[in-house]
C-alpha atoms as a PDB file:
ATOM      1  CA  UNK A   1      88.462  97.243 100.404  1.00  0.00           C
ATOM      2  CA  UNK A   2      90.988  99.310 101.837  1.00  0.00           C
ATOM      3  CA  UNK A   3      93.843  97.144 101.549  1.00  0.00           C
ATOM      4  CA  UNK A   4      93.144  96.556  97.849  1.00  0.00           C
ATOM      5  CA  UNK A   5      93.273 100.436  97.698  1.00  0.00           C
ATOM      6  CA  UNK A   6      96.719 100.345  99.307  1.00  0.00           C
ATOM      7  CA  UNK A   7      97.524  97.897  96.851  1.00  0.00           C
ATOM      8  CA  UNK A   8      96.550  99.412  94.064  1.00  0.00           C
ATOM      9  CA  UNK A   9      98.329 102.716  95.080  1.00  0.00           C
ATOM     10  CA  UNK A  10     101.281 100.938  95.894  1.00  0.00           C
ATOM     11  CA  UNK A  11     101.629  99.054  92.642  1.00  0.00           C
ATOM     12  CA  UNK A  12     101.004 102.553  90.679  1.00  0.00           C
ATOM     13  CA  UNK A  13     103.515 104.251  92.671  1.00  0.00           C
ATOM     14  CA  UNK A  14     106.157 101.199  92.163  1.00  0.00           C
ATOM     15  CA  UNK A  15     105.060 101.385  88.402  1.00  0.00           C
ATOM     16  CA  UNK A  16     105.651 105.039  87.663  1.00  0.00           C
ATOM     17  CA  UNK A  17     108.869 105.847  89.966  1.00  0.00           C
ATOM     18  CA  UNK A  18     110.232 102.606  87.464  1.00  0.00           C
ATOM     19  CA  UNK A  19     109.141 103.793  84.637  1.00  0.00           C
ATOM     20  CA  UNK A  20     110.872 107.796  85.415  1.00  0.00           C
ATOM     21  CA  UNK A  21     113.895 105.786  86.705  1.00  0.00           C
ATOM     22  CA  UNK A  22     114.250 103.268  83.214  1.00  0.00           C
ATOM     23  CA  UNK A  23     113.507 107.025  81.351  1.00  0.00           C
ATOM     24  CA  UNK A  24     116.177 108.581  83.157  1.00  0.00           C
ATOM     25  CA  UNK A  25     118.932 106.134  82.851  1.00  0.00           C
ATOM     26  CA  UNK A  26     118.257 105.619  79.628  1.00  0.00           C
ATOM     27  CA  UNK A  27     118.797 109.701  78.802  1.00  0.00           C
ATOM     28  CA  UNK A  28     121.610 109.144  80.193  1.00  0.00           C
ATOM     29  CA  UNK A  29     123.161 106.376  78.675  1.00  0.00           C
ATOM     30  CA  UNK A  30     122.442 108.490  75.228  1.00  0.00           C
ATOM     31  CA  UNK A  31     124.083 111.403  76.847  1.00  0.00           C
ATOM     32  CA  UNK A  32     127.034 109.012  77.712  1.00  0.00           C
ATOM     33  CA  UNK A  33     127.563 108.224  74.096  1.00  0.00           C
ATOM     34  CA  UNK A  34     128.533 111.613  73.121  1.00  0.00           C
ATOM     35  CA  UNK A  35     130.875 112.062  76.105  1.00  0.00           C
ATOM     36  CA  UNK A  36     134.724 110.417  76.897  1.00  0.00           C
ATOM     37  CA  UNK A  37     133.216 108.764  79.772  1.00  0.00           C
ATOM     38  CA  UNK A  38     130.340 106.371  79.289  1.00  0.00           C
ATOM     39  CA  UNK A  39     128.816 104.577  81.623  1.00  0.00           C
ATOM     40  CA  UNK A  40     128.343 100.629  81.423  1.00  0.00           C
ATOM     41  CA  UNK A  41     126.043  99.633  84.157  1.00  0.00           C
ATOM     42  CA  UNK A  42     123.026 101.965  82.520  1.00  0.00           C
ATOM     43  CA  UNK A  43     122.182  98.943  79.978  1.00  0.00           C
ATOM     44  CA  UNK A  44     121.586  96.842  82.908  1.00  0.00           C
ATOM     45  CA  UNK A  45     119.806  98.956  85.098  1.00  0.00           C
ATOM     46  CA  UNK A  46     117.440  99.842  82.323  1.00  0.00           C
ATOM     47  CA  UNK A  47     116.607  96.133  81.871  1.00  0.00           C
ATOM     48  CA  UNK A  48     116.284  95.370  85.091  1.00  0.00           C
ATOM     49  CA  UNK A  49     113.962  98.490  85.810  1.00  0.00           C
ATOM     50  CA  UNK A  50     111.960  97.393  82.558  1.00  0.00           C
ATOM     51  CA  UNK A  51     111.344  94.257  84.502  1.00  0.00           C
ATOM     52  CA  UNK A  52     110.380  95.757  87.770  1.00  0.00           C
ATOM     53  CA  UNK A  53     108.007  98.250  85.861  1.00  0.00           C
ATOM     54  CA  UNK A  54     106.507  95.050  84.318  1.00  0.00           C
ATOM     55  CA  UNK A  55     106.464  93.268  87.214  1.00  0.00           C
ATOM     56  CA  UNK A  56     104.328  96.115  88.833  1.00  0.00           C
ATOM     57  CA  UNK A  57     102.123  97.305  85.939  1.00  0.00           C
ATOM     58  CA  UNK A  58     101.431  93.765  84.915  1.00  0.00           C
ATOM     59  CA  UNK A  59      98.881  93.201  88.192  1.00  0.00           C
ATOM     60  CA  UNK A  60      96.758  96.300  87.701  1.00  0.00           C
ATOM     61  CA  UNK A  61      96.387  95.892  83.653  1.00  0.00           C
ATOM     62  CA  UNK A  62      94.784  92.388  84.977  1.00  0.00           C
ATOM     63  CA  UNK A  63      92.405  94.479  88.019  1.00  0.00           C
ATOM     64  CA  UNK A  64      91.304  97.407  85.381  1.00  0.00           C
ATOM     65  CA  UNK A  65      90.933  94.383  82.243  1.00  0.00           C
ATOM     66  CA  UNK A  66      93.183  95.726  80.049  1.00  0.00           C
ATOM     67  CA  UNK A  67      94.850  93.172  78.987  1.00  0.00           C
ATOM     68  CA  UNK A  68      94.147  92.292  75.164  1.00  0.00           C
ATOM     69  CA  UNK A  69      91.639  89.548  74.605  1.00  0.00           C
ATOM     70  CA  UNK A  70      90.204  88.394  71.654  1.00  0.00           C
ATOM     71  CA  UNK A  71      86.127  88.345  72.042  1.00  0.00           C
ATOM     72  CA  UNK A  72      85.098  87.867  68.286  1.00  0.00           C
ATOM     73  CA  UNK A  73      83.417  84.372  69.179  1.00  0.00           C
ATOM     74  CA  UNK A  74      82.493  85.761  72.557  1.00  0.00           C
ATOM     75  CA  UNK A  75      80.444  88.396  71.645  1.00  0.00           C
ATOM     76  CA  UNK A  76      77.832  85.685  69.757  1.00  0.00           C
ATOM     77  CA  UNK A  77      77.382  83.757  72.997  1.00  0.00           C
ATOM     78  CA  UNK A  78      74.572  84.444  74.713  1.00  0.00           C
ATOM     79  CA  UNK A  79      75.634  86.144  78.128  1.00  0.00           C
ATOM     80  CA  UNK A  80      75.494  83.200  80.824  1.00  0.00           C
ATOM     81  CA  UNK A  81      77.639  81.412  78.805  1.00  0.00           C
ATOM     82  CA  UNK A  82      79.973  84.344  78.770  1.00  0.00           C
ATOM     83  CA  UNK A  83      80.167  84.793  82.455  1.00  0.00           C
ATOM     84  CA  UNK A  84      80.719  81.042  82.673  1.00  0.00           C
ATOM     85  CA  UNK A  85      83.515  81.814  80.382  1.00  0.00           C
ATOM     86  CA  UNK A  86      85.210  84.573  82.092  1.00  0.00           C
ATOM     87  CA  UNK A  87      84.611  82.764  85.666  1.00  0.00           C
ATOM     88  CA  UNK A  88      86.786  80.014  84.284  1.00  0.00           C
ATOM     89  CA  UNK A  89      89.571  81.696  82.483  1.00  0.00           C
ATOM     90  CA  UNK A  90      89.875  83.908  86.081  1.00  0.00           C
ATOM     91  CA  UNK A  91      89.739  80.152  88.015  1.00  0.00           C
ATOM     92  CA  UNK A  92      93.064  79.385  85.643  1.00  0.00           C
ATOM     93  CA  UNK A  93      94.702  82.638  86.242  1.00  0.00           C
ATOM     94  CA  UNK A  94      95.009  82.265  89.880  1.00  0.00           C
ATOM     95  CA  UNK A  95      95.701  78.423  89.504  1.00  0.00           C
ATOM     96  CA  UNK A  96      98.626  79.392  87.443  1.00  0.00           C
ATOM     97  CA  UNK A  97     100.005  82.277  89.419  1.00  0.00           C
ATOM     98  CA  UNK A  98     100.096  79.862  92.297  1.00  0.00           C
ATOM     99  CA  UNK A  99     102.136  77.421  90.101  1.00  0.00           C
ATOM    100  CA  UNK A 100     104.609  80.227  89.027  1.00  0.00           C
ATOM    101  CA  UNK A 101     104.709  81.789  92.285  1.00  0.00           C
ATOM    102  CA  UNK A 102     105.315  79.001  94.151  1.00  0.00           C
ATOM    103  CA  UNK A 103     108.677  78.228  91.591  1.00  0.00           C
ATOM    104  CA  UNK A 104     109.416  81.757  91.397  1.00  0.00           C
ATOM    105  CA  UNK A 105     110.364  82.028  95.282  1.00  0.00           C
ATOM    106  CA  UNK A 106     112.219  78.973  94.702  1.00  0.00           C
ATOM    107  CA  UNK A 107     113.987  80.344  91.790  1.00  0.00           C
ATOM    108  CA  UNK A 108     114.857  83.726  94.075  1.00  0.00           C
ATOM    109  CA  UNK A 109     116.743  81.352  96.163  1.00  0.00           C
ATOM    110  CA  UNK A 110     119.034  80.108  93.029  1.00  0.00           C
ATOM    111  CA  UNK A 111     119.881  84.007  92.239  1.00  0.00           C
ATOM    112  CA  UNK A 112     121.431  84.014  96.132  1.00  0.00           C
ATOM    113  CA  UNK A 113     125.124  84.833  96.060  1.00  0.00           C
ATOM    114  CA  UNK A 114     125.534  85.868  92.561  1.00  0.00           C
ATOM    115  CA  UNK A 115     125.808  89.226  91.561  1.00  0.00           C
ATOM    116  CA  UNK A 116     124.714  90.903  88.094  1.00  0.00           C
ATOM    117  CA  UNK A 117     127.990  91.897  85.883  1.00  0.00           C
ATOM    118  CA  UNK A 118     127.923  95.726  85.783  1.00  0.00           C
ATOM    119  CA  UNK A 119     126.286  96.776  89.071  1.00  0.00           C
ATOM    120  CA  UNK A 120     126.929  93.798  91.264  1.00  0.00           C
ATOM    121  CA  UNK A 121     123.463  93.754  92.490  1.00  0.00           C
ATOM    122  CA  UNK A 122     121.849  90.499  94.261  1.00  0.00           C
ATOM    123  CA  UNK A 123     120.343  88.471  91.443  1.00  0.00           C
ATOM    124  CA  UNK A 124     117.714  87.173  94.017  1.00  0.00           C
ATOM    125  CA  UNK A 125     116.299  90.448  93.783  1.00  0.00           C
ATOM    126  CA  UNK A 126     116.063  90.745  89.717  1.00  0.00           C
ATOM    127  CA  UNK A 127     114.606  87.488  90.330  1.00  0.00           C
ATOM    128  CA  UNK A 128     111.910  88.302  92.736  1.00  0.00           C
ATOM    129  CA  UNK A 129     110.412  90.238  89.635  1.00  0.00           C
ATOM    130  CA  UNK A 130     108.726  86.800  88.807  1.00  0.00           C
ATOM    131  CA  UNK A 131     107.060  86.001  92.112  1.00  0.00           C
ATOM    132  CA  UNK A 132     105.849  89.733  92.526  1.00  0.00           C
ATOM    133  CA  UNK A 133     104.185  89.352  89.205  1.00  0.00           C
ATOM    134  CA  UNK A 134     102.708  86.508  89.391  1.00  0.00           C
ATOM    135  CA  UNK A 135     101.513  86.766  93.263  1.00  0.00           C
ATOM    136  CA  UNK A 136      99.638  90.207  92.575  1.00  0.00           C
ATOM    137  CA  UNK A 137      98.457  88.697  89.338  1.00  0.00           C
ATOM    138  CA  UNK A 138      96.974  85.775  91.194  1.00  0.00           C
ATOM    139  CA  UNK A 139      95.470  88.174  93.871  1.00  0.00           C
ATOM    140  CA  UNK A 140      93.751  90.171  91.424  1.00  0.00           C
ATOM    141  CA  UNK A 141      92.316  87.603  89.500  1.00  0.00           C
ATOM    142  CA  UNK A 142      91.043  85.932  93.049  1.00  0.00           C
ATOM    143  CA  UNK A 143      89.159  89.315  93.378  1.00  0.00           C
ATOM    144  CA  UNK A 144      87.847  89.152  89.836  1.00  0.00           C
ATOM    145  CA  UNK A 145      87.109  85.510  91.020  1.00  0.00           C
ATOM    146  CA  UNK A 146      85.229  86.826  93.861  1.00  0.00           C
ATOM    147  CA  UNK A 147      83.149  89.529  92.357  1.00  0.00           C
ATOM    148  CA  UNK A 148      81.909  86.934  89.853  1.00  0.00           C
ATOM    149  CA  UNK A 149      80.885  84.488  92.227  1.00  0.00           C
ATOM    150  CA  UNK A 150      79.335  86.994  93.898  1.00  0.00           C
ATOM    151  CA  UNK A 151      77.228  87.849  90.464  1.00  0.00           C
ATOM    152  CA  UNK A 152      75.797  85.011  90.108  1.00  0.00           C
ATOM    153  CA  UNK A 153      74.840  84.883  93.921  1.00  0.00           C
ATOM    154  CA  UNK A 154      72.880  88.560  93.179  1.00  0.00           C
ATOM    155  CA  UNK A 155      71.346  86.581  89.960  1.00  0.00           C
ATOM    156  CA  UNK A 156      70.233  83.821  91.413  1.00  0.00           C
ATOM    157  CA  UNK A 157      68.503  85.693  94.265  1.00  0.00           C
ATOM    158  CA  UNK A 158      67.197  87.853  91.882  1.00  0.00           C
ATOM    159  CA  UNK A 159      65.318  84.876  90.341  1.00  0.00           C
ATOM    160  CA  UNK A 160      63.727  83.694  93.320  1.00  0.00           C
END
Protein backbone atom coordinates (compact mmCIF):
# COMPACT_ATOMS: atom_id res chain seq x y z
CA UNK A 1 0.00 0.00 0.00
CA UNK A 2 2.67 2.30 0.57
CA UNK A 3 4.47 1.99 -2.53
CA UNK A 4 1.29 2.57 -4.55
CA UNK A 5 1.09 5.81 -2.40
CA UNK A 6 4.60 6.73 -3.55
CA UNK A 7 3.43 6.05 -6.84
CA UNK A 8 0.65 7.86 -6.94
CA UNK A 9 2.45 10.96 -5.44
CA UNK A 10 5.11 10.59 -7.75
CA UNK A 11 3.02 10.45 -10.89
CA UNK A 12 1.00 13.71 -9.55
CA UNK A 13 4.08 15.49 -8.88
CA UNK A 14 5.61 14.45 -12.50
CA UNK A 15 2.09 15.50 -13.86
CA UNK A 16 1.78 18.98 -12.45
CA UNK A 17 5.60 20.27 -12.54
CA UNK A 18 4.81 19.23 -16.65
CA UNK A 19 1.94 20.73 -16.90
CA UNK A 20 3.50 24.46 -15.09
CA UNK A 21 6.57 23.76 -17.31
CA UNK A 22 4.34 23.20 -20.97
CA UNK A 23 2.30 26.57 -19.35
CA UNK A 24 5.36 28.39 -18.96
CA UNK A 25 7.09 27.81 -22.18
CA UNK A 26 4.27 28.29 -23.90
CA UNK A 27 3.84 32.13 -22.25
CA UNK A 28 6.79 32.47 -23.43
CA UNK A 29 6.83 31.52 -26.82
CA UNK A 30 3.70 34.18 -27.08
CA UNK A 31 5.87 36.67 -25.39
CA UNK A 32 8.60 35.80 -28.03
CA UNK A 33 6.32 36.76 -30.83
CA UNK A 34 6.10 40.29 -29.93
CA UNK A 35 9.86 40.63 -29.34
CA UNK A 36 13.10 40.80 -32.10
CA UNK A 37 14.29 37.70 -30.60
CA UNK A 38 12.11 34.62 -30.63
CA UNK A 39 12.89 31.60 -29.50
CA UNK A 40 12.60 28.28 -31.68
CA UNK A 41 13.12 25.40 -29.41
CA UNK A 42 9.78 26.48 -27.20
CA UNK A 43 7.46 24.61 -29.93
CA UNK A 44 9.32 21.55 -29.19
CA UNK A 45 9.66 21.61 -25.68
CA UNK A 46 5.97 22.26 -25.34
CA UNK A 47 5.24 19.06 -27.31
CA UNK A 48 7.44 17.10 -25.77
CA UNK A 49 6.28 18.26 -22.18
CA UNK A 50 2.58 17.66 -23.49
CA UNK A 51 3.74 14.13 -23.91
CA UNK A 52 5.44 13.67 -20.63
CA UNK A 53 2.33 15.29 -18.85
CA UNK A 54 0.32 12.60 -20.75
CA UNK A 55 2.51 10.07 -20.16
CA UNK A 56 2.15 10.76 -16.32
CA UNK A 57 -1.53 11.77 -15.97
CA UNK A 58 -2.59 8.99 -18.24
CA UNK A 59 -1.85 6.13 -15.26
CA UNK A 60 -3.78 7.82 -12.47
CA UNK A 61 -7.01 8.83 -14.77
CA UNK A 62 -6.95 4.78 -15.18
CA UNK A 63 -6.39 4.22 -10.86
CA UNK A 64 -9.21 7.05 -9.96
CA UNK A 65 -11.64 5.62 -13.30
CA UNK A 66 -11.82 8.56 -15.04
CA UNK A 67 -11.37 7.67 -18.11
CA UNK A 68 -14.63 8.06 -20.37
CA UNK A 69 -16.61 4.90 -20.86
CA UNK A 70 -19.70 4.41 -22.37
CA UNK A 71 -22.15 2.34 -19.82
CA UNK A 72 -25.60 2.88 -21.62
CA UNK A 73 -25.91 -1.05 -22.22
CA UNK A 74 -24.10 -1.62 -18.97
CA UNK A 75 -26.26 -0.11 -16.73
CA UNK A 76 -29.29 -2.79 -17.89
CA UNK A 77 -27.11 -5.76 -16.95
CA UNK A 78 -27.76 -7.15 -13.96
CA UNK A 79 -24.60 -6.57 -11.65
CA UNK A 80 -22.57 -10.00 -11.81
CA UNK A 81 -22.54 -9.69 -15.24
CA UNK A 82 -21.13 -6.24 -14.87
CA UNK A 83 -18.29 -7.16 -12.65
CA UNK A 84 -17.60 -10.00 -15.07
CA UNK A 85 -17.45 -7.23 -17.51
CA UNK A 86 -15.17 -4.87 -15.90
CA UNK A 87 -12.84 -7.93 -14.62
CA UNK A 88 -12.28 -8.62 -18.28
CA UNK A 89 -11.82 -5.30 -19.91
CA UNK A 90 -9.05 -4.73 -16.75
CA UNK A 91 -7.55 -8.53 -17.82
CA UNK A 92 -7.03 -6.72 -21.52
CA UNK A 93 -5.64 -3.57 -20.21
CA UNK A 94 -2.72 -5.08 -18.57
CA UNK A 95 -2.37 -7.71 -21.46
CA UNK A 96 -1.97 -4.81 -23.73
CA UNK A 97 0.29 -2.59 -21.71
CA UNK A 98 2.59 -5.56 -21.58
CA UNK A 99 2.44 -5.76 -25.43
CA UNK A 100 3.18 -1.95 -25.80
CA UNK A 101 5.59 -1.87 -23.11
CA UNK A 102 7.50 -4.52 -24.07
CA UNK A 103 7.90 -2.63 -27.90
CA UNK A 104 8.10 0.62 -26.34
CA UNK A 105 11.60 -0.17 -24.55
CA UNK A 106 12.55 -1.55 -27.76
CA UNK A 107 11.52 1.46 -29.60
CA UNK A 108 13.65 3.73 -26.82
CA UNK A 109 16.56 1.92 -28.15
CA UNK A 110 15.84 3.15 -31.97
CA UNK A 111 15.65 6.97 -30.59
CA UNK A 112 19.57 6.24 -29.30
CA UNK A 113 21.96 8.64 -30.99
CA UNK A 114 19.60 10.96 -32.57
CA UNK A 115 18.90 14.16 -31.30
CA UNK A 116 15.52 16.30 -31.61
CA UNK A 117 16.04 19.44 -34.16
CA UNK A 118 15.76 22.52 -31.90
CA UNK A 119 17.04 21.38 -28.49
CA UNK A 120 19.23 18.47 -29.40
CA UNK A 121 17.81 16.37 -26.74
CA UNK A 122 18.18 12.34 -26.74
CA UNK A 123 15.17 11.07 -28.65
CA UNK A 124 15.37 7.84 -26.46
CA UNK A 125 14.10 9.91 -23.83
CA UNK A 126 10.92 11.55 -25.80
CA UNK A 127 10.54 8.03 -26.54
CA UNK A 128 10.47 6.54 -23.15
CA UNK A 129 7.09 8.56 -22.88
CA UNK A 130 5.50 5.32 -24.41
CA UNK A 131 6.86 2.67 -22.07
CA UNK A 132 6.18 4.96 -18.92
CA UNK A 133 2.63 5.12 -20.05
CA UNK A 134 1.90 2.08 -20.77
CA UNK A 135 3.95 0.29 -17.76
CA UNK A 136 2.03 2.44 -15.02
CA UNK A 137 -1.09 1.89 -17.05
CA UNK A 138 -0.59 -1.84 -16.88
CA UNK A 139 0.28 -1.61 -13.09
CA UNK A 140 -2.78 0.11 -12.28
CA UNK A 141 -5.05 -1.90 -14.06
CA UNK A 142 -3.20 -5.15 -12.32
CA UNK A 143 -4.38 -3.43 -9.04
CA UNK A 144 -7.87 -2.85 -10.37
CA UNK A 145 -7.33 -6.56 -11.44
CA UNK A 146 -6.55 -7.43 -7.98
CA UNK A 147 -9.18 -5.66 -6.01
CA UNK A 148 -11.75 -7.39 -8.24
CA UNK A 149 -10.57 -10.72 -7.77
CA UNK A 150 -10.49 -10.04 -4.45
CA UNK A 151 -14.48 -9.05 -4.65
CA UNK A 152 -15.58 -11.86 -5.71
CA UNK A 153 -13.39 -13.83 -3.09
CA UNK A 154 -15.42 -11.51 -0.19
CA UNK A 155 -18.75 -12.61 -2.28
CA UNK A 156 -18.30 -15.89 -2.46
CA UNK A 157 -17.43 -16.25 1.25
CA UNK A 158 -20.17 -14.23 1.95
CA UNK A 159 -22.44 -16.92 0.40
CA UNK A 160 -21.25 -19.72 2.29
Amino acid sequence: MRSTKILNRTLEIATILCFIALIIVVVIQIVSRYLPQTFVWTEELSRFLFLFSVSFGAPLALKDKEFINVDLLLNYLPKRVREIYEGFIYLTIVLFSAVVSYWGYKFIGIGRGQTSATMAIDMSIIHACIFITMLFIGVYAFLHMIDYFRGLQRESEDEC
